[in-house]
C-alpha atoms as a PDB file:
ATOM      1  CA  UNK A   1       0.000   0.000   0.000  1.00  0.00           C
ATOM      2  CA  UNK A   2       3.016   2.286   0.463  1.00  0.00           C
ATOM      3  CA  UNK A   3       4.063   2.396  -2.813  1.00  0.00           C
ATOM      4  CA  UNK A   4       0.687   3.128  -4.064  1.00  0.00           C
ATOM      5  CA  UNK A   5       0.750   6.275  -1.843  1.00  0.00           C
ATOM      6  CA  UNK A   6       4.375   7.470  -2.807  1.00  0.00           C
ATOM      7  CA  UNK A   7       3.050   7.006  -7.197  1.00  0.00           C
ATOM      8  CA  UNK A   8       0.336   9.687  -6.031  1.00  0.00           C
ATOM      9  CA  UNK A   9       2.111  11.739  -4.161  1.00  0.00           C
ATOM     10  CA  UNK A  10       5.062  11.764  -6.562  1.00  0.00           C
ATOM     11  CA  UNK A  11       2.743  11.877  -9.492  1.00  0.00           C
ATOM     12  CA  UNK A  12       1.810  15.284  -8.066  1.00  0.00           C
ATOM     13  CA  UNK A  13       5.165  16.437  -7.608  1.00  0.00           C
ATOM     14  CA  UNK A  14       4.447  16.439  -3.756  1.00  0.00           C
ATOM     15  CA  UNK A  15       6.621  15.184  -0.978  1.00  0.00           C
ATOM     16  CA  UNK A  16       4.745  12.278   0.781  1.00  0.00           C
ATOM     17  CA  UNK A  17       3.592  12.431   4.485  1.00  0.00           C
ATOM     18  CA  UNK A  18       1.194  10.386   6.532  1.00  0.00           C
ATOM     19  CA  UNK A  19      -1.305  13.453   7.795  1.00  0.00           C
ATOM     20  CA  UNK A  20      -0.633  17.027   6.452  1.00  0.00           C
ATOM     21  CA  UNK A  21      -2.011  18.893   9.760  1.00  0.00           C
ATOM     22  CA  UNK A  22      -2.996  22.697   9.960  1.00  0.00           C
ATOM     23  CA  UNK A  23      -3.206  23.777  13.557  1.00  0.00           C
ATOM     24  CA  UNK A  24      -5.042  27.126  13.977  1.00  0.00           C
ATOM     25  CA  UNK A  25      -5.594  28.908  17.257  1.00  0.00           C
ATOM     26  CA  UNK A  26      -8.034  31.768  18.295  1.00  0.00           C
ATOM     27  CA  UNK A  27      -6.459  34.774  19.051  1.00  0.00           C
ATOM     28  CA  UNK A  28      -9.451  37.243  19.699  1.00  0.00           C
ATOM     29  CA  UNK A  29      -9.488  39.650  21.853  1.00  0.00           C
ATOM     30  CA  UNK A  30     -12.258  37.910  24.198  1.00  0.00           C
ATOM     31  CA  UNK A  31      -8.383  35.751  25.149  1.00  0.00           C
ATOM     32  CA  UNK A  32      -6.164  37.223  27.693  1.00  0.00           C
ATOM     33  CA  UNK A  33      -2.574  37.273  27.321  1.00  0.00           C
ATOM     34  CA  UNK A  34      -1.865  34.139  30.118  1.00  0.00           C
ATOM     35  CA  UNK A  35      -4.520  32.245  28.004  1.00  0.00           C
ATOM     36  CA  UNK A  36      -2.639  32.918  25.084  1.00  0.00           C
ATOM     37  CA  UNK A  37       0.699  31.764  26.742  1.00  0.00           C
ATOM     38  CA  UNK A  38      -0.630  28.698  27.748  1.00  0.00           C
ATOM     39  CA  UNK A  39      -2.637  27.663  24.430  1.00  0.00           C
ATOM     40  CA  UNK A  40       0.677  28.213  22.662  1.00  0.00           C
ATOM     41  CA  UNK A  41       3.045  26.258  25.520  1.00  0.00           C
ATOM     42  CA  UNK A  42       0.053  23.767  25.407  1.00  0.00           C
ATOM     43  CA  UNK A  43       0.571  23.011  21.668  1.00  0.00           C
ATOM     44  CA  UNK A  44       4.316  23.258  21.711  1.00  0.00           C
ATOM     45  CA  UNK A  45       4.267  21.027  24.442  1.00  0.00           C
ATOM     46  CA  UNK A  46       2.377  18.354  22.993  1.00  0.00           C
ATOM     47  CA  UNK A  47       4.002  18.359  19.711  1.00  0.00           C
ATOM     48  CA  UNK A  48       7.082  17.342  21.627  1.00  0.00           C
ATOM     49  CA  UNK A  49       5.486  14.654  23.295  1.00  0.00           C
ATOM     50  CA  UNK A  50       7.460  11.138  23.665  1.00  0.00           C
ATOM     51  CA  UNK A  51       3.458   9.699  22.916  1.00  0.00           C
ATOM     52  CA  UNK A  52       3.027  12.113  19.814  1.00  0.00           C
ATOM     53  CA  UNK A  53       6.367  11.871  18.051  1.00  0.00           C
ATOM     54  CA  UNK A  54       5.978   7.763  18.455  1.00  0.00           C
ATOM     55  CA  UNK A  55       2.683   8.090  16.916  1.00  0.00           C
ATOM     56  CA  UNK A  56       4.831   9.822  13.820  1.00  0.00           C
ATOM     57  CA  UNK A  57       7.406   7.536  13.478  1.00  0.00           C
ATOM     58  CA  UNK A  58       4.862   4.352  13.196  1.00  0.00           C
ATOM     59  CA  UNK A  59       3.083   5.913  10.281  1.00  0.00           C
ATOM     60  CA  UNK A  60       3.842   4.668   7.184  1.00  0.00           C
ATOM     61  CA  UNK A  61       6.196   7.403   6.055  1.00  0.00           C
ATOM     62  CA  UNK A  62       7.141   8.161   9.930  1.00  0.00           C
ATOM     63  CA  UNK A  63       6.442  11.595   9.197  1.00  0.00           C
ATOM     64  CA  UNK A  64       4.051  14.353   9.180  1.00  0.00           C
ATOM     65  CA  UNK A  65       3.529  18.096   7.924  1.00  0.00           C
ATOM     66  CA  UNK A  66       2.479  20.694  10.144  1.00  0.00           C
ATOM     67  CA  UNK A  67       1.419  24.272   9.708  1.00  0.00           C
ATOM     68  CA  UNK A  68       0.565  26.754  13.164  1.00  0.00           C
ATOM     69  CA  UNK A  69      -1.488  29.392  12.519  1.00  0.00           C
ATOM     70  CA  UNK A  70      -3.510  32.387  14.755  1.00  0.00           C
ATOM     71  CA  UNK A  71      -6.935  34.061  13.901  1.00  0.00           C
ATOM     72  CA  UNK A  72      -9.558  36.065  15.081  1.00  0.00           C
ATOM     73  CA  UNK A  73     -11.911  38.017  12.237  1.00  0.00           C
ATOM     74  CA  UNK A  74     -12.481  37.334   9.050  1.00  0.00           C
ATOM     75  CA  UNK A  75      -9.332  38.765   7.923  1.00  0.00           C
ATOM     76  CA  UNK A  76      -7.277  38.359  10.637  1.00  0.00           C
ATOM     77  CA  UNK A  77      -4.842  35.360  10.307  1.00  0.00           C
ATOM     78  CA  UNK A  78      -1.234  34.751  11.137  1.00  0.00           C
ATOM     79  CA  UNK A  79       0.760  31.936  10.344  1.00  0.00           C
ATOM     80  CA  UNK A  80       3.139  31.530  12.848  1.00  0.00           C
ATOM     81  CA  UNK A  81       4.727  27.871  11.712  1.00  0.00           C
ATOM     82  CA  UNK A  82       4.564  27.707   7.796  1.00  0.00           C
ATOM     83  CA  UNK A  83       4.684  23.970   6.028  1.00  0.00           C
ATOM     84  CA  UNK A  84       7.495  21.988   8.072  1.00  0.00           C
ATOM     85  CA  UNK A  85       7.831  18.108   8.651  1.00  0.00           C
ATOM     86  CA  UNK A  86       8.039  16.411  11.697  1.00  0.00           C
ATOM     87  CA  UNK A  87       9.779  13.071  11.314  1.00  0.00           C
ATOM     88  CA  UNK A  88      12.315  13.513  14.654  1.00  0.00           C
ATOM     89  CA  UNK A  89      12.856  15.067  18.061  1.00  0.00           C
ATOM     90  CA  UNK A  90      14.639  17.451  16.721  1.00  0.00           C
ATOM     91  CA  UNK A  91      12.383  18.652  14.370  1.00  0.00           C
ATOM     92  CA  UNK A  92       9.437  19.064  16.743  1.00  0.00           C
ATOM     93  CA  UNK A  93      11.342  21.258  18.834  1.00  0.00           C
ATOM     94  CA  UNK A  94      11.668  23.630  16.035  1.00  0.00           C
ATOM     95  CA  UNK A  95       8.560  23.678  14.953  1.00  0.00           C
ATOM     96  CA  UNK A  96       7.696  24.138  19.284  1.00  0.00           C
ATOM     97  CA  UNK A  97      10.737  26.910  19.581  1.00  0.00           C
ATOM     98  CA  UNK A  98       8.399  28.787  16.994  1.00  0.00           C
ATOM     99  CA  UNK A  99       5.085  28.585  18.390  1.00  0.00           C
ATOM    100  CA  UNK A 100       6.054  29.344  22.261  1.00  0.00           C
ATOM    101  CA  UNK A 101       6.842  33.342  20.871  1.00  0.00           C
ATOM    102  CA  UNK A 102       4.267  35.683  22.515  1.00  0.00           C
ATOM    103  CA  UNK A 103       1.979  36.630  19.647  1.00  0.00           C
ATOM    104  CA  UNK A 104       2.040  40.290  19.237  1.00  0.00           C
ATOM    105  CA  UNK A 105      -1.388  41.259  18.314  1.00  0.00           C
ATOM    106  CA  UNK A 106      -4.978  40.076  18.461  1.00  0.00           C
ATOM    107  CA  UNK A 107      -8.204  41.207  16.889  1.00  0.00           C
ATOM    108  CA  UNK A 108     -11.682  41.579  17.825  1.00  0.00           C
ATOM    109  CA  UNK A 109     -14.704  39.436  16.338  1.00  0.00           C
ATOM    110  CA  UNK A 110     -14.283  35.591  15.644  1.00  0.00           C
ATOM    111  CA  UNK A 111     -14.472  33.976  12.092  1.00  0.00           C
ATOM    112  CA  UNK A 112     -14.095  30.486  12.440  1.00  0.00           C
ATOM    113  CA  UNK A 113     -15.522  30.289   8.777  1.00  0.00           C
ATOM    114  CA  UNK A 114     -12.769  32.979   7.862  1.00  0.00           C
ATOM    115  CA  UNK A 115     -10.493  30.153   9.468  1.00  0.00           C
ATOM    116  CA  UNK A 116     -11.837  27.400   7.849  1.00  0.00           C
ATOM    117  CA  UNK A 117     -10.933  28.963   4.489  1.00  0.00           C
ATOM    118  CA  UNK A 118      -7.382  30.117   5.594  1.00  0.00           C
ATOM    119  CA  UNK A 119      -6.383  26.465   6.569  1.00  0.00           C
ATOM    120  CA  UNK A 120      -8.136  25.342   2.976  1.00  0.00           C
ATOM    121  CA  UNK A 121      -5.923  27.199   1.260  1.00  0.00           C
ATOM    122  CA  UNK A 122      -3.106  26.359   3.782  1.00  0.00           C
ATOM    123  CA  UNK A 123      -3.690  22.674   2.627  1.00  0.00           C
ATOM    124  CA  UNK A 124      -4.801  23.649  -1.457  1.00  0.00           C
ATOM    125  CA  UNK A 125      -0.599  25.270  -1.671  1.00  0.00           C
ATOM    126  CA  UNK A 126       0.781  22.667   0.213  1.00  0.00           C
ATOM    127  CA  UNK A 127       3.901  20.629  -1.027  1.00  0.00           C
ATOM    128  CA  UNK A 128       3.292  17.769   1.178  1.00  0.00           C
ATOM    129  CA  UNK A 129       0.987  14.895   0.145  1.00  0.00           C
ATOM    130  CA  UNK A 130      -1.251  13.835   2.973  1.00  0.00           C
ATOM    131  CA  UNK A 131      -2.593  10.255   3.594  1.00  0.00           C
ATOM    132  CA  UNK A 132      -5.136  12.657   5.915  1.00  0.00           C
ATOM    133  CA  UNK A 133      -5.689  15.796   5.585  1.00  0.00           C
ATOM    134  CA  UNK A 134      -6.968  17.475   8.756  1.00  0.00           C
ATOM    135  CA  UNK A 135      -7.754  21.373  10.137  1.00  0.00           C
ATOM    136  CA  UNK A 136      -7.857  21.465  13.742  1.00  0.00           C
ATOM    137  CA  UNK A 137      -9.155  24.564  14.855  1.00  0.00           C
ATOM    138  CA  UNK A 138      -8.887  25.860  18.799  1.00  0.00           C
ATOM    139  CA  UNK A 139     -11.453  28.863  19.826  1.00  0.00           C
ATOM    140  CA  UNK A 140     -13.824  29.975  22.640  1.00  0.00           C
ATOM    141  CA  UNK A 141     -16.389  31.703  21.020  1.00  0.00           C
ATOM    142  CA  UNK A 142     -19.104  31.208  18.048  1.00  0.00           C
ATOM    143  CA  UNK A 143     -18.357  32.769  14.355  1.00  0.00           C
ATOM    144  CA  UNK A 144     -19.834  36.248  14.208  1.00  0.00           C
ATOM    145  CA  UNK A 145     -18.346  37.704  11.239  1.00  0.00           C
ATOM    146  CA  UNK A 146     -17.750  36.079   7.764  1.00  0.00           C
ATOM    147  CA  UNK A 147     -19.477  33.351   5.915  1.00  0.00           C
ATOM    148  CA  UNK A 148     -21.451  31.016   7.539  1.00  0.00           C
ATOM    149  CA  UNK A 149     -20.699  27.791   8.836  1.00  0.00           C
ATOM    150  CA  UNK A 150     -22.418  24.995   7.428  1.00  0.00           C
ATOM    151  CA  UNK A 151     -21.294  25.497   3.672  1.00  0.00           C
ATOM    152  CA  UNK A 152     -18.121  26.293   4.526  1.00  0.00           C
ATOM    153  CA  UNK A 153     -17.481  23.405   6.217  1.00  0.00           C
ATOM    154  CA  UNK A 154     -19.412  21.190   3.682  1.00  0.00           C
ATOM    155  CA  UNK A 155     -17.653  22.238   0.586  1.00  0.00           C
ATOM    156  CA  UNK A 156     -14.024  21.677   2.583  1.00  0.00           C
ATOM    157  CA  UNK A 157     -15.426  18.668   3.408  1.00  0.00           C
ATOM    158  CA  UNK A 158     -16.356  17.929   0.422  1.00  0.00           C
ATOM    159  CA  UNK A 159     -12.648  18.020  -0.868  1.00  0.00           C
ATOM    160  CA  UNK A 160     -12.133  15.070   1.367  1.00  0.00           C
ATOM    161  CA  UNK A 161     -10.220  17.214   4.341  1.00  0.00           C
ATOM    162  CA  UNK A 162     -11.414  16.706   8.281  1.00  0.00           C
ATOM    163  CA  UNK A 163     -11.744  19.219  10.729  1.00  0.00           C
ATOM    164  CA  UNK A 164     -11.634  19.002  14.318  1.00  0.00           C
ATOM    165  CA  UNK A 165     -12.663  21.164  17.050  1.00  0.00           C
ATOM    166  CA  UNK A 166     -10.895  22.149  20.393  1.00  0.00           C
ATOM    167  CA  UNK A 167     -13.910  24.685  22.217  1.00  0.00           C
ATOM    168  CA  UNK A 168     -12.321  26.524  24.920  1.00  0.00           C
ATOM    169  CA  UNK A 169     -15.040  26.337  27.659  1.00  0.00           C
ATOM    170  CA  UNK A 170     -13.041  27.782  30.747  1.00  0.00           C
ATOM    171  CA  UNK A 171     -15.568  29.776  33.175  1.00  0.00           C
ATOM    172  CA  UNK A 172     -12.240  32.721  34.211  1.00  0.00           C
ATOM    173  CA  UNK A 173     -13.277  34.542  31.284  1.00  0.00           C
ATOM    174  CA  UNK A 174     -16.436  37.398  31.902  1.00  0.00           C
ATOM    175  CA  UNK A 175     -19.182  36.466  30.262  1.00  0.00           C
ATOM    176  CA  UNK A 176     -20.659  38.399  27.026  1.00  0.00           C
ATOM    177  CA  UNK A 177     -23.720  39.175  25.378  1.00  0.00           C
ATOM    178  CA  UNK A 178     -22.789  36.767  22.441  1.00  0.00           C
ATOM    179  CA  UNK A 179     -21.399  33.980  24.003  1.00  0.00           C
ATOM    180  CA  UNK A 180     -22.699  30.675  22.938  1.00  0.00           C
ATOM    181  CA  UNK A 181     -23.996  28.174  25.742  1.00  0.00           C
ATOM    182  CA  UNK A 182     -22.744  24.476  25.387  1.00  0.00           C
ATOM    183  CA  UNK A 183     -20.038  25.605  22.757  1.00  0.00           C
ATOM    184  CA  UNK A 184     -19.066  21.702  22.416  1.00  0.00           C
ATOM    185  CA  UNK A 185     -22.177  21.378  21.270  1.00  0.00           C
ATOM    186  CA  UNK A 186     -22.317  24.408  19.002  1.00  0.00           C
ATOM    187  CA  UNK A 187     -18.672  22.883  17.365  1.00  0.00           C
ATOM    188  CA  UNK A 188     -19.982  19.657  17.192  1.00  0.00           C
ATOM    189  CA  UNK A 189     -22.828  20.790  15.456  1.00  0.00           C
ATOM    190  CA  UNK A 190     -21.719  23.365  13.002  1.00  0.00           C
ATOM    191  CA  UNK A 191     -17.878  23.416  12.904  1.00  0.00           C
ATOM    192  CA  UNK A 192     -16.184  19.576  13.100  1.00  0.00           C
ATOM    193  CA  UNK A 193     -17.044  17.895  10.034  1.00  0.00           C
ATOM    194  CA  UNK A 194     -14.820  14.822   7.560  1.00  0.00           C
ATOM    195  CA  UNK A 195     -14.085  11.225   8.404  1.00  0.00           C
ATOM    196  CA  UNK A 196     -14.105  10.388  12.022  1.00  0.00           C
ATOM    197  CA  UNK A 197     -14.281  13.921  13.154  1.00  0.00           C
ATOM    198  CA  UNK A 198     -13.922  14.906  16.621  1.00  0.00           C
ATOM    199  CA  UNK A 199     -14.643  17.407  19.101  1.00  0.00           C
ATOM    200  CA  UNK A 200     -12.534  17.793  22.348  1.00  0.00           C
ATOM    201  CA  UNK A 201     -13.385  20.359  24.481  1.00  0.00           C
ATOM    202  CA  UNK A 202     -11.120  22.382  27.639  1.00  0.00           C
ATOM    203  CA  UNK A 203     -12.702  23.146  30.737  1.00  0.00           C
ATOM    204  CA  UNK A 204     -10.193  24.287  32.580  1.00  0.00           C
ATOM    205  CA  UNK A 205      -6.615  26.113  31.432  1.00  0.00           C
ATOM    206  CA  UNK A 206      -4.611  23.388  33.129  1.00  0.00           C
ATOM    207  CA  UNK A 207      -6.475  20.747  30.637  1.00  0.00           C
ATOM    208  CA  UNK A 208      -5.066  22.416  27.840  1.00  0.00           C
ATOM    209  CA  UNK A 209      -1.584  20.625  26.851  1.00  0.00           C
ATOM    210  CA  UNK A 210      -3.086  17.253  28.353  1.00  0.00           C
ATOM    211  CA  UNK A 211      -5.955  17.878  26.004  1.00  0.00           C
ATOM    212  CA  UNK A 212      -3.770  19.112  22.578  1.00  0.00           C
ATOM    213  CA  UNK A 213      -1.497  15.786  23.095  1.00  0.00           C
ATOM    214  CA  UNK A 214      -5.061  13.413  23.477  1.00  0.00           C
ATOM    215  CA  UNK A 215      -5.836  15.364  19.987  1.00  0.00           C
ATOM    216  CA  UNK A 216      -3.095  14.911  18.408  1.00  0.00           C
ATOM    217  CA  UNK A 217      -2.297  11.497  19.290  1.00  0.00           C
ATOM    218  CA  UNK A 218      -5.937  10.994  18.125  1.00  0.00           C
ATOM    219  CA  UNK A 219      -5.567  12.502  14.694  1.00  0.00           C
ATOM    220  CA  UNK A 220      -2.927  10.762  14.119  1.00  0.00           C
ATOM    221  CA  UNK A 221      -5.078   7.383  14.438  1.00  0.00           C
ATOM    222  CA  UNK A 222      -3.427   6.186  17.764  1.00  0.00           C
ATOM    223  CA  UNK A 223      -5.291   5.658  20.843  1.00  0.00           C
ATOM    224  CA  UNK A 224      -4.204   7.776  23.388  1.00  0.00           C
ATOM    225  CA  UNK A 225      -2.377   5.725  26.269  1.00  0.00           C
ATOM    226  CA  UNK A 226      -4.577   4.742  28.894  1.00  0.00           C
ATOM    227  CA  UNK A 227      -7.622   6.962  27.848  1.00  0.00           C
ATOM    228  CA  UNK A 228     -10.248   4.575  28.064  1.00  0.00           C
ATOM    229  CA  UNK A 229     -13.981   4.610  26.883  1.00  0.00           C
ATOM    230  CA  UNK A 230     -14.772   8.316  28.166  1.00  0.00           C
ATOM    231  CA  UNK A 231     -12.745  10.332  26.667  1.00  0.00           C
ATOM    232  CA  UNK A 232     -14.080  14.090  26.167  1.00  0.00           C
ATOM    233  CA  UNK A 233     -14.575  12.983  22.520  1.00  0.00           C
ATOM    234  CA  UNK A 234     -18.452  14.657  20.770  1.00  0.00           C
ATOM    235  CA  UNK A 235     -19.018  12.785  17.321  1.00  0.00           C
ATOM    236  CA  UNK A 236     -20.499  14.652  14.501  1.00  0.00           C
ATOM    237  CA  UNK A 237     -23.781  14.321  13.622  1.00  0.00           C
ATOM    238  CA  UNK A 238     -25.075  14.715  10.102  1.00  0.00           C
ATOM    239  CA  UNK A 239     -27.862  16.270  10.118  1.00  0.00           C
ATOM    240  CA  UNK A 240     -28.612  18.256  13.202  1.00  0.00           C
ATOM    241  CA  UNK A 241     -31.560  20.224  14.929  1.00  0.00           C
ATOM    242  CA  UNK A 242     -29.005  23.242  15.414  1.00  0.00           C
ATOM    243  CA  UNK A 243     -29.132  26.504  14.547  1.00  0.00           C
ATOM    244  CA  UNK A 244     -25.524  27.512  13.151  1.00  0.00           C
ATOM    245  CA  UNK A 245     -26.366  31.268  12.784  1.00  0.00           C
ATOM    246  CA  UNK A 246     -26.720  31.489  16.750  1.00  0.00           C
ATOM    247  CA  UNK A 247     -22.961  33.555  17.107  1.00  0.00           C
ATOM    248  CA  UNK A 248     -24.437  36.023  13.983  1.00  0.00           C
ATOM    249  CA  UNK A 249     -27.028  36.556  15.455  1.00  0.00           C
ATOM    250  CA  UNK A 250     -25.949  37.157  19.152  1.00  0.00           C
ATOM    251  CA  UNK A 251     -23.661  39.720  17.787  1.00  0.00           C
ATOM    252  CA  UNK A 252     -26.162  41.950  16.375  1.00  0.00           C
ATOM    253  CA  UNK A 253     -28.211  41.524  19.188  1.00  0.00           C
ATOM    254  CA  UNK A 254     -24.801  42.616  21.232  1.00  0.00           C
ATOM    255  CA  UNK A 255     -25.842  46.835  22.003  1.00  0.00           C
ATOM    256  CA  UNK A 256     -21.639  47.624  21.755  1.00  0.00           C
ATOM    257  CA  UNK A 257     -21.511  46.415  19.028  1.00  0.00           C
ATOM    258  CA  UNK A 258     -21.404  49.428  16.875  1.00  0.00           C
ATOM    259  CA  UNK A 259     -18.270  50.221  18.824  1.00  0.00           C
ATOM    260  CA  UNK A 260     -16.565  47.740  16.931  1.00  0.00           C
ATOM    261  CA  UNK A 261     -14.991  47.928  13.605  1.00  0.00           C
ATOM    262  CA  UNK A 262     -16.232  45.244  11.239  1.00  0.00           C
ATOM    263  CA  UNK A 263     -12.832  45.420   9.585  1.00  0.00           C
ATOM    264  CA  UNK A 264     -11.361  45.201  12.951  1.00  0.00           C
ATOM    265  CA  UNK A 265     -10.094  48.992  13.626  1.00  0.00           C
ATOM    266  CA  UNK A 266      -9.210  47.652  17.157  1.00  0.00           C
ATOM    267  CA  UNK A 267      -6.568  45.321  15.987  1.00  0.00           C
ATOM    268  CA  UNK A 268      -3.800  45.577  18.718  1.00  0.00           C
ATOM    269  CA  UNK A 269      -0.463  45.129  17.623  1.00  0.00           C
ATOM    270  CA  UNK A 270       2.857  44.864  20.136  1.00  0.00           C
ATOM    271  CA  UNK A 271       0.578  43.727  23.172  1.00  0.00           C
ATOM    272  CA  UNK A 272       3.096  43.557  25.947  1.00  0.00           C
END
């Protein structure tokens, strides 16, 4: 089966991986700047995992292709880790020396459908061939500016890519008028979508890097070391009762809202 994968890939002049994997992070401005440090230690952490980086090497190529990326609105993205491959130790501490840099800005609104599309076309110019193909997007709030969901997600489906969900469900943060109750729920629902898609969400900050390494170790198709039957883990549904405009429509109902800039005016940049 192996060298049925390498003729594709190298049929389509691409280098040959097991899981091409696009990592993208909220960075709104509904985050504070310890969450931020410890959703980026969190994945930089758990790409250097003994677990994870044993989950690499037994693929069939032993190797994978990452990309890290931050977003907030619809045109607010950041890649922070372009394309690399991660087939040693010593190449997931470069790729974790990269990602554990303070971001310097953040943005208000959230566009997880702005996200979707960045990490599509993260994939789309990609010189790595993928066995998988998987976006595995990190927020804590419901998309409220952009396209919507539910086609978005469907046609990047549709190109045979998964996407995952982390939902950042901590209870520190001060609640607003558009926050989304159950957001598991509202990511299973509307955002996670592909073969064997997953959602996995954080309850607490300190459940972040245990949670990213469970992920990962997931989408890579091993079972995480002792995790047993209950794992956090929401399966997608196909069809469901849900309404996926809820964050749109929270936001207009939001009265501050016309304080914000819909082409997000109140981008910060050089946050200490």
């Amino acid at each position: 089966m192996l060298s049925i994968f390498a003729f594709r890939a190298g049929a389509q002049g691409r280098e040959p991986v097991d899981v091409e994997l696009v990592l993208g992070a909220d960075i709104s401005a509904s985050m504070t700047q310890d969450e931020l440090k410890i959703q980026r230690e969190g994945y930089a952490a758990a790409l250097t995992d003994a677990a994870v980086l044993s989950a690499i090497r037994s693929g069939a190529y032993g190797k994978i292709a990452v990309t890290y990326f931050e977003w907030a609105g619809v045109t607010s993205q950041n890649v922070v880790v372009p394309w690399t491959v991660i087939a040693a130790p010593e190449d997931a501490e470069a790729v974790a020396r990269k990602i554990a840099v303070p971001p310097s800005w953040q943005s208000q609104k959230t566009s997880i459908s702005g996200a979707m599309n960045f990490a599509a076309d993260l994939l789309e110019t990609s010189p790595y061939k993928g066995i998988k193909r998987v976006i595995d997007l990190s927020g804590d709030g419901a998309n409220n500016e952009g396209p919507p969901l539910v086609p978005t997600r469907d046609a990047i489906v549709a190109q045979g890519i998964t996407i995952n969900g982390l939902p950042v469900m901590t209870a520190d943060a001060a609640p607003q008028p558009y926050d989304v109750p159950n957001l598991d729920e509202y990511f299973s629902e509307c955002v996670i979508g592909g073969p064997a898609a997953f959602v996995m969400p954080v309850h607490e900050w300190e459940q972040f890097p245990e949670t990213i390494r469970r992920k990962l170790l997931l989408e890579l198709a091993i079972r995480p070391e002792g995790a047993g039957h209950k794992a956090p883990v929401v399966l997608i549904q196909a069809k469901p009762p849900y309404d996926c405009l809820i964050g749109e429509k929270l936001w207009r109902q939001d009265g501050r809202r016309h304080f914000y800039n819909p082409e997000n005016d109140y981008r910060r940049r050089g946050t200490p």
